[in-house]
PDB file of N, CA and C in Angstrom:
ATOM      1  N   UNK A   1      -7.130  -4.366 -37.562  1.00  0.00           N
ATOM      2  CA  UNK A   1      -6.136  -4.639 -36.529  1.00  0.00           C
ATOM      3  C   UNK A   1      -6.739  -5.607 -35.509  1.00  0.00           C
ATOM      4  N   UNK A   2      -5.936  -6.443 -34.941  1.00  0.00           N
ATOM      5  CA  UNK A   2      -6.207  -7.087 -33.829  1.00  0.00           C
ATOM      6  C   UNK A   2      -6.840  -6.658 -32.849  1.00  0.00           C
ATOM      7  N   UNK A   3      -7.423  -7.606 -31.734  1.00  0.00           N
ATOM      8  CA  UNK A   3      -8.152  -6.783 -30.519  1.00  0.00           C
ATOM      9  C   UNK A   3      -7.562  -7.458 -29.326  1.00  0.00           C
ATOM     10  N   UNK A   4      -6.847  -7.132 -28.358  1.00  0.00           N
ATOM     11  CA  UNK A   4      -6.640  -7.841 -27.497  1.00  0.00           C
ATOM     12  C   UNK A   4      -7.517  -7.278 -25.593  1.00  0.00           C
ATOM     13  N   UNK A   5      -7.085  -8.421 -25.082  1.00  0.00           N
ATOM     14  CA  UNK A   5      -7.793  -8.417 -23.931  1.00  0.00           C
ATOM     15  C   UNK A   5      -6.864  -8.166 -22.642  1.00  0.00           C
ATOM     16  N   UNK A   6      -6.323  -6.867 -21.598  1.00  0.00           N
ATOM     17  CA  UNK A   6      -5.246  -7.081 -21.238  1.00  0.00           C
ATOM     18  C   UNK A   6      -6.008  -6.941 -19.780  1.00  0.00           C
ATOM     19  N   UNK A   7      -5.742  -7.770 -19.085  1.00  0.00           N
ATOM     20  CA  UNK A   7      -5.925  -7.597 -17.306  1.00  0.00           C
ATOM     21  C   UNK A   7      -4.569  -7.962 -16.662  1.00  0.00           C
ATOM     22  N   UNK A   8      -4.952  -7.069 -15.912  1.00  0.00           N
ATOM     23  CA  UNK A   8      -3.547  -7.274 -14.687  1.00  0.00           C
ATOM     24  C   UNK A   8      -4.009  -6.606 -13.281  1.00  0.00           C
ATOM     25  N   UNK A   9      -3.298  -6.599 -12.580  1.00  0.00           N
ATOM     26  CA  UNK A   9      -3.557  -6.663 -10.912  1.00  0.00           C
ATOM     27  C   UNK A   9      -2.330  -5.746 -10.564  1.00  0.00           C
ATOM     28  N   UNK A  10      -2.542  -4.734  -9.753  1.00  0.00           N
ATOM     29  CA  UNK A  10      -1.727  -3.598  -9.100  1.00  0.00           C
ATOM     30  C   UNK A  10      -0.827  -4.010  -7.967  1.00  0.00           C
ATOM     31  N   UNK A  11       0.616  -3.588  -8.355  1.00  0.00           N
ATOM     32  CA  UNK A  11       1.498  -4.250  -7.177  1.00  0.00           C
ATOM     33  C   UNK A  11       0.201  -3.067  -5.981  1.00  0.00           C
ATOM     34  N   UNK A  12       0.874  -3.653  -4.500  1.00  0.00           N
ATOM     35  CA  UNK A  12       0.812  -3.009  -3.674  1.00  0.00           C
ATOM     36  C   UNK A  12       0.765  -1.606  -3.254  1.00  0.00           C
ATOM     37  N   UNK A  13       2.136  -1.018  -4.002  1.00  0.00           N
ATOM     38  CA  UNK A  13       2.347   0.748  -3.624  1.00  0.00           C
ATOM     39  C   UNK A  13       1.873   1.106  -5.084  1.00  0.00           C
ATOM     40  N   UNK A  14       1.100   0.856  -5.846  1.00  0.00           N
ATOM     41  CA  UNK A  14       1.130   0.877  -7.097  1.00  0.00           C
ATOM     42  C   UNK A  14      -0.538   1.410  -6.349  1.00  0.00           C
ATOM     43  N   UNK A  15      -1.512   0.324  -5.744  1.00  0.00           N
ATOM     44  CA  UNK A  15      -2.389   1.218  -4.959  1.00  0.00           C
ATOM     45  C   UNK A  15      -2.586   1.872  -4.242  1.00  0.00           C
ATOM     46  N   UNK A  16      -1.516   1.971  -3.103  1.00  0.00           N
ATOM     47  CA  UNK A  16      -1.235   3.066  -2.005  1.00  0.00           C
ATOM     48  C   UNK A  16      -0.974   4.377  -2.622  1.00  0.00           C
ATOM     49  N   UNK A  17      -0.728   4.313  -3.485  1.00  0.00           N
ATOM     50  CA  UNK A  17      -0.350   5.344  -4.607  1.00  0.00           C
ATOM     51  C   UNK A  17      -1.719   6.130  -4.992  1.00  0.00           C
ATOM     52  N   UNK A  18      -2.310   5.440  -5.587  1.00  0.00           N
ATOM     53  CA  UNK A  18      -3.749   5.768  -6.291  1.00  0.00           C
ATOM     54  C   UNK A  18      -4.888   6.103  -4.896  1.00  0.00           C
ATOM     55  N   UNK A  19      -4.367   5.790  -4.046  1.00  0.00           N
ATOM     56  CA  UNK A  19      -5.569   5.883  -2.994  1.00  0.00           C
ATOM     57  C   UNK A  19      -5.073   7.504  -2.730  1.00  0.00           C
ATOM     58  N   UNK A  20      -3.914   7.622  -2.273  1.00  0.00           N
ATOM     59  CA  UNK A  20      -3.532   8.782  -1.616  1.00  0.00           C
ATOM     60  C   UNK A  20      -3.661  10.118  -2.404  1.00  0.00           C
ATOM     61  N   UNK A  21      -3.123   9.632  -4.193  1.00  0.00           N
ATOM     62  CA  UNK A  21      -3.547  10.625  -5.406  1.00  0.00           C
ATOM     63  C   UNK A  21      -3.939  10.339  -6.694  1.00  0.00           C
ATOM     64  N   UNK A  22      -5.267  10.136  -6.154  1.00  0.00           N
ATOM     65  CA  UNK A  22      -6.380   9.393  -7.453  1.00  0.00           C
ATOM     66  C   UNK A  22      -5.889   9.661  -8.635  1.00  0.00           C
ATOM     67  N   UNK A  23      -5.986   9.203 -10.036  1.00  0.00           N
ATOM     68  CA  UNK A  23      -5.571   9.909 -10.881  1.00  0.00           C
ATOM     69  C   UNK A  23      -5.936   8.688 -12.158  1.00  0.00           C
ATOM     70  N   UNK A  24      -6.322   9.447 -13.186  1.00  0.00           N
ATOM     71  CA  UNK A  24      -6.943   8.891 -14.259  1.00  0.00           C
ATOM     72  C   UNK A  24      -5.834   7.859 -14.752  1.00  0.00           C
ATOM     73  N   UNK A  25      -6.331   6.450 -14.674  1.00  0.00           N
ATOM     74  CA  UNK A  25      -5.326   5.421 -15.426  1.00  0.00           C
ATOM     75  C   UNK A  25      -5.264   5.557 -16.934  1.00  0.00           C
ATOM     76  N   UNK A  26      -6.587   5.874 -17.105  1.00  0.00           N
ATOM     77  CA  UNK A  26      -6.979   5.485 -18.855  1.00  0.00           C
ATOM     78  C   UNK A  26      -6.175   6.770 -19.725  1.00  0.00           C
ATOM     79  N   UNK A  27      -5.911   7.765 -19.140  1.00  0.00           N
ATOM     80  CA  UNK A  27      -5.524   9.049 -19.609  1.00  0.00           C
ATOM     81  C   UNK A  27      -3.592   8.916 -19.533  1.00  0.00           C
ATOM     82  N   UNK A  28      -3.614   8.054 -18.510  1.00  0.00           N
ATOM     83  CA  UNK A  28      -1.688   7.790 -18.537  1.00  0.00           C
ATOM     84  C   UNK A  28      -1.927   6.657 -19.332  1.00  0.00           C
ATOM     85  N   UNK A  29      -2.236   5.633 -19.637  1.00  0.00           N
ATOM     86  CA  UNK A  29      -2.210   4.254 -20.667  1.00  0.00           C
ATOM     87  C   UNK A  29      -2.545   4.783 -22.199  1.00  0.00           C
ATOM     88  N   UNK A  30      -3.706   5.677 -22.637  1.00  0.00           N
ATOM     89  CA  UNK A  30      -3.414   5.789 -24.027  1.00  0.00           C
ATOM     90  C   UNK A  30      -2.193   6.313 -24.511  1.00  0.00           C
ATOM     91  N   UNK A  31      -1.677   7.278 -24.310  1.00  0.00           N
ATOM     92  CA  UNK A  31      -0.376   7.715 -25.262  1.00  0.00           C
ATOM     93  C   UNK A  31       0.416   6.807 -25.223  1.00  0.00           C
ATOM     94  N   UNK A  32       0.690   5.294 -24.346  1.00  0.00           N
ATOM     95  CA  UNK A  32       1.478   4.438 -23.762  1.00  0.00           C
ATOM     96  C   UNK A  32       1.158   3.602 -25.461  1.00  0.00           C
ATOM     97  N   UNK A  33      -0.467   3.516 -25.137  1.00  0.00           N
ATOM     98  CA  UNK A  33      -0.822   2.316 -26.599  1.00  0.00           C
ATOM     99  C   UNK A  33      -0.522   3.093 -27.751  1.00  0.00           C
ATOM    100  N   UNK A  34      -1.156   4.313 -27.888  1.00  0.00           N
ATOM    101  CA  UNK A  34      -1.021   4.894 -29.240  1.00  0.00           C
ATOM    102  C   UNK A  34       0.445   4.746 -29.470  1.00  0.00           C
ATOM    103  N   UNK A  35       1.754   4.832 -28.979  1.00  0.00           N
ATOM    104  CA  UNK A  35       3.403   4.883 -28.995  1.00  0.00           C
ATOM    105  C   UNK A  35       3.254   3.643 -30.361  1.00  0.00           C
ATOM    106  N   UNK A  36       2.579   2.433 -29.777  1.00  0.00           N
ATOM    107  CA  UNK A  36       2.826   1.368 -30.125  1.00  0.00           C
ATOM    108  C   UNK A  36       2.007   1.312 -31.597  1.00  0.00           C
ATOM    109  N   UNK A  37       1.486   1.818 -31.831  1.00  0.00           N
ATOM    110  CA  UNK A  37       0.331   2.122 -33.066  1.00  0.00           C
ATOM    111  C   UNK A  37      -1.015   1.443 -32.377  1.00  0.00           C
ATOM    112  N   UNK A  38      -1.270   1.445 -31.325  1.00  0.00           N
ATOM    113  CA  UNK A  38      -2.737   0.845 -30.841  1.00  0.00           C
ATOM    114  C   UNK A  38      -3.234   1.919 -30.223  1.00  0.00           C
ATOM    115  N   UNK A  39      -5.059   1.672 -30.280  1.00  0.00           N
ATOM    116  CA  UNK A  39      -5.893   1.858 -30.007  1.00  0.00           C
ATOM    117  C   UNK A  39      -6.476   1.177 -28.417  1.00  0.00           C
ATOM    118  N   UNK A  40      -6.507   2.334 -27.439  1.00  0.00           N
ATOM    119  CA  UNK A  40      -7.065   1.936 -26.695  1.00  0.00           C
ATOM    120  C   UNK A  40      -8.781   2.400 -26.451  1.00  0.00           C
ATOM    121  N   UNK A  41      -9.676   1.076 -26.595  1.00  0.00           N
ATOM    122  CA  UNK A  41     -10.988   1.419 -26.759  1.00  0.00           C
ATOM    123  C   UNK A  41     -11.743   1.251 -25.476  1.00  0.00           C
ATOM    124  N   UNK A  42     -11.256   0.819 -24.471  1.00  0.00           N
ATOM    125  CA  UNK A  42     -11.992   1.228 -22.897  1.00  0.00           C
ATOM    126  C   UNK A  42     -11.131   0.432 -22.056  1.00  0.00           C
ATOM    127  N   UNK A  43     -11.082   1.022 -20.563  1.00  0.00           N
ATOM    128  CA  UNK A  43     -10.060   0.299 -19.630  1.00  0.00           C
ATOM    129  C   UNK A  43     -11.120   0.480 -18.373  1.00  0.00           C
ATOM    130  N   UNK A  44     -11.562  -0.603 -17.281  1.00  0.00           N
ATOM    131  CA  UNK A  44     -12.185  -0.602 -16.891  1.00  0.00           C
ATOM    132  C   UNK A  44     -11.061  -1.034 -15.215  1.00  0.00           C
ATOM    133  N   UNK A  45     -11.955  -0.552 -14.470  1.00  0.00           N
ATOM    134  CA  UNK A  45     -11.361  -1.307 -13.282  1.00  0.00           C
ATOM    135  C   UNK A  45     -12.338  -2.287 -12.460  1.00  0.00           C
ATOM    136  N   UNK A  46     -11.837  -3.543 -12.175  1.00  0.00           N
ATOM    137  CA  UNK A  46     -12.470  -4.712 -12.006  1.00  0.00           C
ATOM    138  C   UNK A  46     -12.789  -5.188 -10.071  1.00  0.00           C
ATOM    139  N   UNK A  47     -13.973  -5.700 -10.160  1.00  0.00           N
ATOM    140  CA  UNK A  47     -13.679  -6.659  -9.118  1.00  0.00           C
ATOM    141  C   UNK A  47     -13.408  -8.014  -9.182  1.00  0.00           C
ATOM    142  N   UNK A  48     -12.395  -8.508  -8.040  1.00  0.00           N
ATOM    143  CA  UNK A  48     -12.408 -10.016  -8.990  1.00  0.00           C
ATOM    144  C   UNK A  48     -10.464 -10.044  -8.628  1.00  0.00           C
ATOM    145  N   UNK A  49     -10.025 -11.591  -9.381  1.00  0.00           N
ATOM    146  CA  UNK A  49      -8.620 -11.261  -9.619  1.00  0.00           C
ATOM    147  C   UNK A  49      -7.721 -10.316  -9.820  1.00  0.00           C
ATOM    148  N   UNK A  50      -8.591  -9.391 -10.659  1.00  0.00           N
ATOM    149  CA  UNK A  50      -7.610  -8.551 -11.268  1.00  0.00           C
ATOM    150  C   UNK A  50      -8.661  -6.932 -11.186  1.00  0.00           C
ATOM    151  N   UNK A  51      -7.230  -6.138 -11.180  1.00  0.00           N
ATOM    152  CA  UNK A  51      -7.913  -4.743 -10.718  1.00  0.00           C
ATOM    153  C   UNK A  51      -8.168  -3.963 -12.003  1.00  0.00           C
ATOM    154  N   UNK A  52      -8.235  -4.385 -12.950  1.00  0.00           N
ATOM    155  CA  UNK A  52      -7.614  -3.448 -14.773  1.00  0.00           C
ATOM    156  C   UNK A  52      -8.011  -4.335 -15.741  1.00  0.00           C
ATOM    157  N   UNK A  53      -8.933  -4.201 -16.962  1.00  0.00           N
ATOM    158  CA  UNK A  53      -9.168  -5.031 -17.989  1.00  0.00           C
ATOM    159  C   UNK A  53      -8.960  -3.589 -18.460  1.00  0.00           C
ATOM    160  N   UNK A  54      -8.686  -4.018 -19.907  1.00  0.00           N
ATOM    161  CA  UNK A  54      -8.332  -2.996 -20.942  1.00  0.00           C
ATOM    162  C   UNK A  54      -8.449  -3.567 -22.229  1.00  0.00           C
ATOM    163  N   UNK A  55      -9.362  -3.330 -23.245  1.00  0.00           N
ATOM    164  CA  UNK A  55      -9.982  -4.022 -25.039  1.00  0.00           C
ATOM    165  C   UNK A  55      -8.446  -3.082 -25.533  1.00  0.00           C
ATOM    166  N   UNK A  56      -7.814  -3.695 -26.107  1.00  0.00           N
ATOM    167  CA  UNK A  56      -7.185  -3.103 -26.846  1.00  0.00           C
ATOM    168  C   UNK A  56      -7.093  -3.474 -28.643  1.00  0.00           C
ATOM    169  N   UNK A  57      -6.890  -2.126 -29.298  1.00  0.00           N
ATOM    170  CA  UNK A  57      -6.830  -2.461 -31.118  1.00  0.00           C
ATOM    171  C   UNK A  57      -5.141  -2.691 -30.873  1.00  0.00           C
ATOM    172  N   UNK A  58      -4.190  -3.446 -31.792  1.00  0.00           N
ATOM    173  CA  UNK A  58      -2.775  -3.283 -31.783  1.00  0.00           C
ATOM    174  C   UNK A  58      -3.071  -3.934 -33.315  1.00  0.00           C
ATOM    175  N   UNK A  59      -1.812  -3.111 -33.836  1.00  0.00           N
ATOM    176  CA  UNK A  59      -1.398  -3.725 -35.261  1.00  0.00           C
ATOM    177  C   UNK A  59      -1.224  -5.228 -35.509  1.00  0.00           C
ATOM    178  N   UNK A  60      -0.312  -5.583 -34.516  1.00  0.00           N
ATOM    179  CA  UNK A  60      -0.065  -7.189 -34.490  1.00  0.00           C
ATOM    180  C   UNK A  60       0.770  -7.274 -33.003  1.00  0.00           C
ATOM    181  N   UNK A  61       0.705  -8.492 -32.647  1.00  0.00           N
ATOM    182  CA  UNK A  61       1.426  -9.227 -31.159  1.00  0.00           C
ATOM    183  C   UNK A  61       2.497  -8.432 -31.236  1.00  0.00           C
ATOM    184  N   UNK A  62       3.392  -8.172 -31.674  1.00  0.00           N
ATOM    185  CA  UNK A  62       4.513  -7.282 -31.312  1.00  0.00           C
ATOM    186  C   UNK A  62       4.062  -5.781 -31.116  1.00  0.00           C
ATOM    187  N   UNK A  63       3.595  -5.235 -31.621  1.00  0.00           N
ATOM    188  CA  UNK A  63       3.101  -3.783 -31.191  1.00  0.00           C
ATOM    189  C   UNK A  63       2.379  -4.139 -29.782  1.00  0.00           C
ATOM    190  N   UNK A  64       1.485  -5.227 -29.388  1.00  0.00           N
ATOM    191  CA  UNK A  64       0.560  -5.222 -27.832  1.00  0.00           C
ATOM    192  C   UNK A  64       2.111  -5.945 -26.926  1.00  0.00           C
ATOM    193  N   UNK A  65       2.688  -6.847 -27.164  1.00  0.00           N
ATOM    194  CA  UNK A  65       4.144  -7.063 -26.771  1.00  0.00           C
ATOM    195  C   UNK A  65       4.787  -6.542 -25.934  1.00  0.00           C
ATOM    196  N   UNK A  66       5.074  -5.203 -27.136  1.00  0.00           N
ATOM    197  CA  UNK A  66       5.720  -3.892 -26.794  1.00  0.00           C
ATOM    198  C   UNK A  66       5.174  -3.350 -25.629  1.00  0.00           C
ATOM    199  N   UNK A  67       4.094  -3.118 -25.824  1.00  0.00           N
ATOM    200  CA  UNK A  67       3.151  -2.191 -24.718  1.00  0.00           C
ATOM    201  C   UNK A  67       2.659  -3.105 -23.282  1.00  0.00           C
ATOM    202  N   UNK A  68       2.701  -4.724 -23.397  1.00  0.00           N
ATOM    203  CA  UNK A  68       2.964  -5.245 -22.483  1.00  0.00           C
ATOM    204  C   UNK A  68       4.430  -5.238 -21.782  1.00  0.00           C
ATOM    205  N   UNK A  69       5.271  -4.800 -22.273  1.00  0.00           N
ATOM    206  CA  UNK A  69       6.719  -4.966 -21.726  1.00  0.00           C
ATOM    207  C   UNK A  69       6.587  -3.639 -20.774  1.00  0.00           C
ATOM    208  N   UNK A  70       6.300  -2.593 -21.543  1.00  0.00           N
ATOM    209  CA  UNK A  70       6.814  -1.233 -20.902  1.00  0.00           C
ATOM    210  C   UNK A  70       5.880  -1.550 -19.591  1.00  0.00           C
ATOM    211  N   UNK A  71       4.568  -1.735 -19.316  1.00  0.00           N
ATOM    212  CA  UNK A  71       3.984  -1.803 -18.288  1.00  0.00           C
ATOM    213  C   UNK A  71       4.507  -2.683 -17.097  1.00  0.00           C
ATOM    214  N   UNK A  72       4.837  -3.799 -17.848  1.00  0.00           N
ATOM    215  CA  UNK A  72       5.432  -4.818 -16.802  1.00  0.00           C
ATOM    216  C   UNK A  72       6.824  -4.758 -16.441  1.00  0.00           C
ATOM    217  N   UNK A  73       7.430  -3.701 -17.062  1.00  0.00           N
ATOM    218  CA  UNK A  73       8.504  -2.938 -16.722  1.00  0.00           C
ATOM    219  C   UNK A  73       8.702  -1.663 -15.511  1.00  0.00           C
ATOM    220  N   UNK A  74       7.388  -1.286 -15.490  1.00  0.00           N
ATOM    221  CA  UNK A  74       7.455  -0.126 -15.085  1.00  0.00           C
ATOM    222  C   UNK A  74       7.045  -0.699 -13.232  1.00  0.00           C
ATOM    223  N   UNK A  75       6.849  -1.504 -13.112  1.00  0.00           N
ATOM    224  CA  UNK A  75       6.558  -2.269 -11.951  1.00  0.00           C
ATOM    225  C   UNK A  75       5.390  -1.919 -11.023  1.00  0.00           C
ATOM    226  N   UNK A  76       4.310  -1.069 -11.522  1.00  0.00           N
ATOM    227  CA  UNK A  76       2.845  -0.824 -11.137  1.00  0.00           C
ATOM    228  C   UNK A  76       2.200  -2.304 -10.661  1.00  0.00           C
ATOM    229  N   UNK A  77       2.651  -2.834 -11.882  1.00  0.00           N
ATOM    230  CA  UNK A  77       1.463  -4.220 -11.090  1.00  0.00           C
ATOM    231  C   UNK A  77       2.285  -5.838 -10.742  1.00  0.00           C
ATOM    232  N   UNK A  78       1.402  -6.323 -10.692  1.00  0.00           N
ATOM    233  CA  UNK A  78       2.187  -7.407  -9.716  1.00  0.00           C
ATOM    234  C   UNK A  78       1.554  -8.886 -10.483  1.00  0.00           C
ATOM    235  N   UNK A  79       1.001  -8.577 -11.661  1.00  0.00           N
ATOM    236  CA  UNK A  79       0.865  -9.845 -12.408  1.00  0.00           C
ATOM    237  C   UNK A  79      -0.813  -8.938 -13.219  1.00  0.00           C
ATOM    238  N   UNK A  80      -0.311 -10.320 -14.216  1.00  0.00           N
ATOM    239  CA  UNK A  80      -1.724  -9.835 -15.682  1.00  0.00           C
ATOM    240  C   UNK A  80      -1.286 -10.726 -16.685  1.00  0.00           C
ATOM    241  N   UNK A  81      -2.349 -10.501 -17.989  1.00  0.00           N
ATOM    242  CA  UNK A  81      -1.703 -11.200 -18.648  1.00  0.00           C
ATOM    243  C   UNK A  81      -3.031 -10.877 -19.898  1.00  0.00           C
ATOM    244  N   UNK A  82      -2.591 -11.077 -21.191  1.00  0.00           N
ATOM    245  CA  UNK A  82      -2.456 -10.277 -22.418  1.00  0.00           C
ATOM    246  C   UNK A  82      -3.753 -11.618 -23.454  1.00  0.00           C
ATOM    247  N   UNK A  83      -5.026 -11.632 -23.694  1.00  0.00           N
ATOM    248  CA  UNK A  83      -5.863 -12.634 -24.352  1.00  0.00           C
ATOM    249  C   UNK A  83      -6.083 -11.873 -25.922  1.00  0.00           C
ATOM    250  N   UNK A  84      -5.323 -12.872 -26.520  1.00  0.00           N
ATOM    251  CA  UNK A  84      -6.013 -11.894 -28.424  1.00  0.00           C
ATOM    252  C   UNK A  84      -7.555 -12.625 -27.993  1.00  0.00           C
ATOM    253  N   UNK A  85      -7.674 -11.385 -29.085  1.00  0.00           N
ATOM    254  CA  UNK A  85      -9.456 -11.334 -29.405  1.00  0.00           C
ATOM    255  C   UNK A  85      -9.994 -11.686 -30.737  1.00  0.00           C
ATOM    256  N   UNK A  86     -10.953 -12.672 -31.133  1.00  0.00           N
ATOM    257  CA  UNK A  86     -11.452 -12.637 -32.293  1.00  0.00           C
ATOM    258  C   UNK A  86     -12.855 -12.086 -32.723  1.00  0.00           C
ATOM    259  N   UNK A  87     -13.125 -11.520 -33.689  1.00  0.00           N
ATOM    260  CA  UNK A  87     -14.601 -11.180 -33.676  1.00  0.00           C
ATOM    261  C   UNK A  87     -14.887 -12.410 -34.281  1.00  0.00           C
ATOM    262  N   UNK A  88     -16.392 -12.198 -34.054  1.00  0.00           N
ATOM    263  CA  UNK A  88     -17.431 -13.588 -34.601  1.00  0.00           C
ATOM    264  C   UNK A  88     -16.721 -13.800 -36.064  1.00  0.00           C
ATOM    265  N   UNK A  89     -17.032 -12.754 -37.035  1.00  0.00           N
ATOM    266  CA  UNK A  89     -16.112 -13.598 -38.430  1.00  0.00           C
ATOM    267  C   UNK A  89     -15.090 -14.323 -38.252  1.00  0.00           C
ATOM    268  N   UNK A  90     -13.673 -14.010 -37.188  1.00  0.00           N
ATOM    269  CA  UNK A  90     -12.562 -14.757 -37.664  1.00  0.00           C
ATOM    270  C   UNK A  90     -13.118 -15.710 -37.171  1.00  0.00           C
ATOM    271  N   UNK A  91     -13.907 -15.897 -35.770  1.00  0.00           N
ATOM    272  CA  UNK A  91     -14.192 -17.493 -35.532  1.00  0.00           C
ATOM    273  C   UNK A  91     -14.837 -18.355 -36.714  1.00  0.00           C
ATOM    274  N   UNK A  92     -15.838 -17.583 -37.261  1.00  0.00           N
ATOM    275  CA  UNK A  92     -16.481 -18.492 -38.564  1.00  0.00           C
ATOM    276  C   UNK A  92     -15.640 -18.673 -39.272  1.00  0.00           C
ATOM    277  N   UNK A  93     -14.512 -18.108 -39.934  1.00  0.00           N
ATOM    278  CA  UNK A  93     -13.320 -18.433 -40.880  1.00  0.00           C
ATOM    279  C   UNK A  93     -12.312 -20.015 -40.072  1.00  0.00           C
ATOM    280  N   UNK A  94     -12.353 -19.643 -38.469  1.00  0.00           N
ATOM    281  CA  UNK A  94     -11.712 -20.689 -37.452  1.00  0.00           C
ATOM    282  C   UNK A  94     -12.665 -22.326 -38.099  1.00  0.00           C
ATOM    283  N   UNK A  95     -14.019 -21.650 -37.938  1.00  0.00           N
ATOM    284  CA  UNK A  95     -14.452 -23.198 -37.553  1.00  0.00           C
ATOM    285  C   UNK A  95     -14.715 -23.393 -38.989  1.00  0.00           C
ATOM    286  N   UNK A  96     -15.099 -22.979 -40.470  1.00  0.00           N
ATOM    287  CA  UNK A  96     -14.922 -23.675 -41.636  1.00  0.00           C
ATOM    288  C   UNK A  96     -13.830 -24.249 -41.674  1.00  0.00           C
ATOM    289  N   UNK A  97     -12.265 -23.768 -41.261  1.00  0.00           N
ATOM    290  CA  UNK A  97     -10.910 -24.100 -41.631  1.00  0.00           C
ATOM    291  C   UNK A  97     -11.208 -25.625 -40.351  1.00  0.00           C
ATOM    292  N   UNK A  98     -11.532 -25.558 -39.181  1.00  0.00           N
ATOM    293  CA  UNK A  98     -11.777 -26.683 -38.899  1.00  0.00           C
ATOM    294  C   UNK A  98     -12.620 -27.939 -39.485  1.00  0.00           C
ATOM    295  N   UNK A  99     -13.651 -27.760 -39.931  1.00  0.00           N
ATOM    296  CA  UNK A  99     -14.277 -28.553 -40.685  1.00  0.00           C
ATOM    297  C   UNK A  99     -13.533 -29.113 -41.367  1.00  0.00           C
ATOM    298  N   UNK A 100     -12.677 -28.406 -42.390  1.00  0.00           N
ATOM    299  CA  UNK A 100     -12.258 -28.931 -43.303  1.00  0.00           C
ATOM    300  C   UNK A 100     -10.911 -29.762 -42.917  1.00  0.00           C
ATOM    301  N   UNK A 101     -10.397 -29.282 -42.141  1.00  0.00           N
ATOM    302  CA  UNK A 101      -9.196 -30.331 -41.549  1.00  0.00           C
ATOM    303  C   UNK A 101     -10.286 -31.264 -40.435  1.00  0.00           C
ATOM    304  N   UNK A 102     -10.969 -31.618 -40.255  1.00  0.00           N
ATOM    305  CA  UNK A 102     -11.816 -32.475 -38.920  1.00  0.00           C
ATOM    306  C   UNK A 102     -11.198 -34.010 -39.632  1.00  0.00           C
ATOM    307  N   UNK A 103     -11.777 -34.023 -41.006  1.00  0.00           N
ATOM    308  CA  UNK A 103     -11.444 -35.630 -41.516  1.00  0.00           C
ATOM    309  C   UNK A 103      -9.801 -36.146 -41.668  1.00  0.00           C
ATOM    310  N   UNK A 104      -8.962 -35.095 -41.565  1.00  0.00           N
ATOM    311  CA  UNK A 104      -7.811 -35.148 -41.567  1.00  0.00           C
ATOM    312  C   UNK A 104      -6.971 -35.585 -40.321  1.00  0.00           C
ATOM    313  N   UNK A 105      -7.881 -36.040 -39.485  1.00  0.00           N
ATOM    314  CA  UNK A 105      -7.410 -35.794 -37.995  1.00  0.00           C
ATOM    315  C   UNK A 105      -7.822 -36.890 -37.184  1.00  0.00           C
ATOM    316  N   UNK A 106      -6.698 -37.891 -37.032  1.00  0.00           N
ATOM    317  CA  UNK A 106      -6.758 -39.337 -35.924  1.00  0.00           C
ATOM    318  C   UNK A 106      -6.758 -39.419 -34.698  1.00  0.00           C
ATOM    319  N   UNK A 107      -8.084 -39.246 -33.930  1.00  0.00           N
ATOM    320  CA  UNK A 107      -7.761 -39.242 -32.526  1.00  0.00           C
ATOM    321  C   UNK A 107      -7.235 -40.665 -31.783  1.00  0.00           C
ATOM    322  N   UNK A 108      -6.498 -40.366 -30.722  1.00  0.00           N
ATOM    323  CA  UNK A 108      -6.265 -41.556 -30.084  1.00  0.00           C
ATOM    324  C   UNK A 108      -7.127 -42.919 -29.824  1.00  0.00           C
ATOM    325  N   UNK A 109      -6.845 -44.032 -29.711  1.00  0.00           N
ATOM    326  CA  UNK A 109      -7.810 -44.971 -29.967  1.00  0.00           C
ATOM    327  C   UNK A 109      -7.569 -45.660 -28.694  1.00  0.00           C
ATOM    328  N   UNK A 110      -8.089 -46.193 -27.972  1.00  0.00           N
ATOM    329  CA  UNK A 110      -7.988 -47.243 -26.472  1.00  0.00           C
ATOM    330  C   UNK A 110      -7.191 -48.856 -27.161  1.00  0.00           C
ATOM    331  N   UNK A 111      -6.982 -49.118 -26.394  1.00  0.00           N
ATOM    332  CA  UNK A 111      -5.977 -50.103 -26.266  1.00  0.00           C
ATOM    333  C   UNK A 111      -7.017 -51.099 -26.049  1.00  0.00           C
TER     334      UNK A 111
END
């Protein structure tokens, strides 16, 4: 299965919330992924842009999709956004398939 990369950033009362009654994110987000047939393999909270990174396994873009909709539905956060993941093999499969198209390929030329 795929691996994706999900960060996003907490609306406002979405932290006023969590300050006032702490409460495990990672424990409300898995049954959210598993719904979707994914695997959630660690959710971290960040400093930086964004308050939430999360590795996720999903069957394919529509199953992580899915599970991006319901969140960004549910109006907790106030922006994020969803990076597929490759392991080192698919990149080596990436860059032979590049090689082999490289000679196939006319870059622009100056005038």
């Amino acid at each position: 299965m795929p691996f994706y990369m999900f960060q996003a950033r907490y609306a406002p009362h979405a932290l006023k919330t969590m300050i006032e009654n702490p409460q495990d994110r990672e424990a409300a987000a898995r049954p959210m992924i598993e719904a979707v047939g994914g695997k959630l393999h660690s959710l971290f909270f960040c400093m930086g842009s964004d308050d939430v990174v999360a590795i996720i396994e999903a069957p394919n873009d529509a199953a992580m999709t899915a599970g991006s909709l319901v969140v960004g539905a549910s109006g907790a956060f106030s922006g994020g956004s969803t990076t597929k993941l490759m392991t080192a093999g698919e990149a080596m499969e990436a860059m032979k398939t590049a090689q082999t198209a490289a000679s196939k390929y006319t870059p622009p030329t100056g005038g």
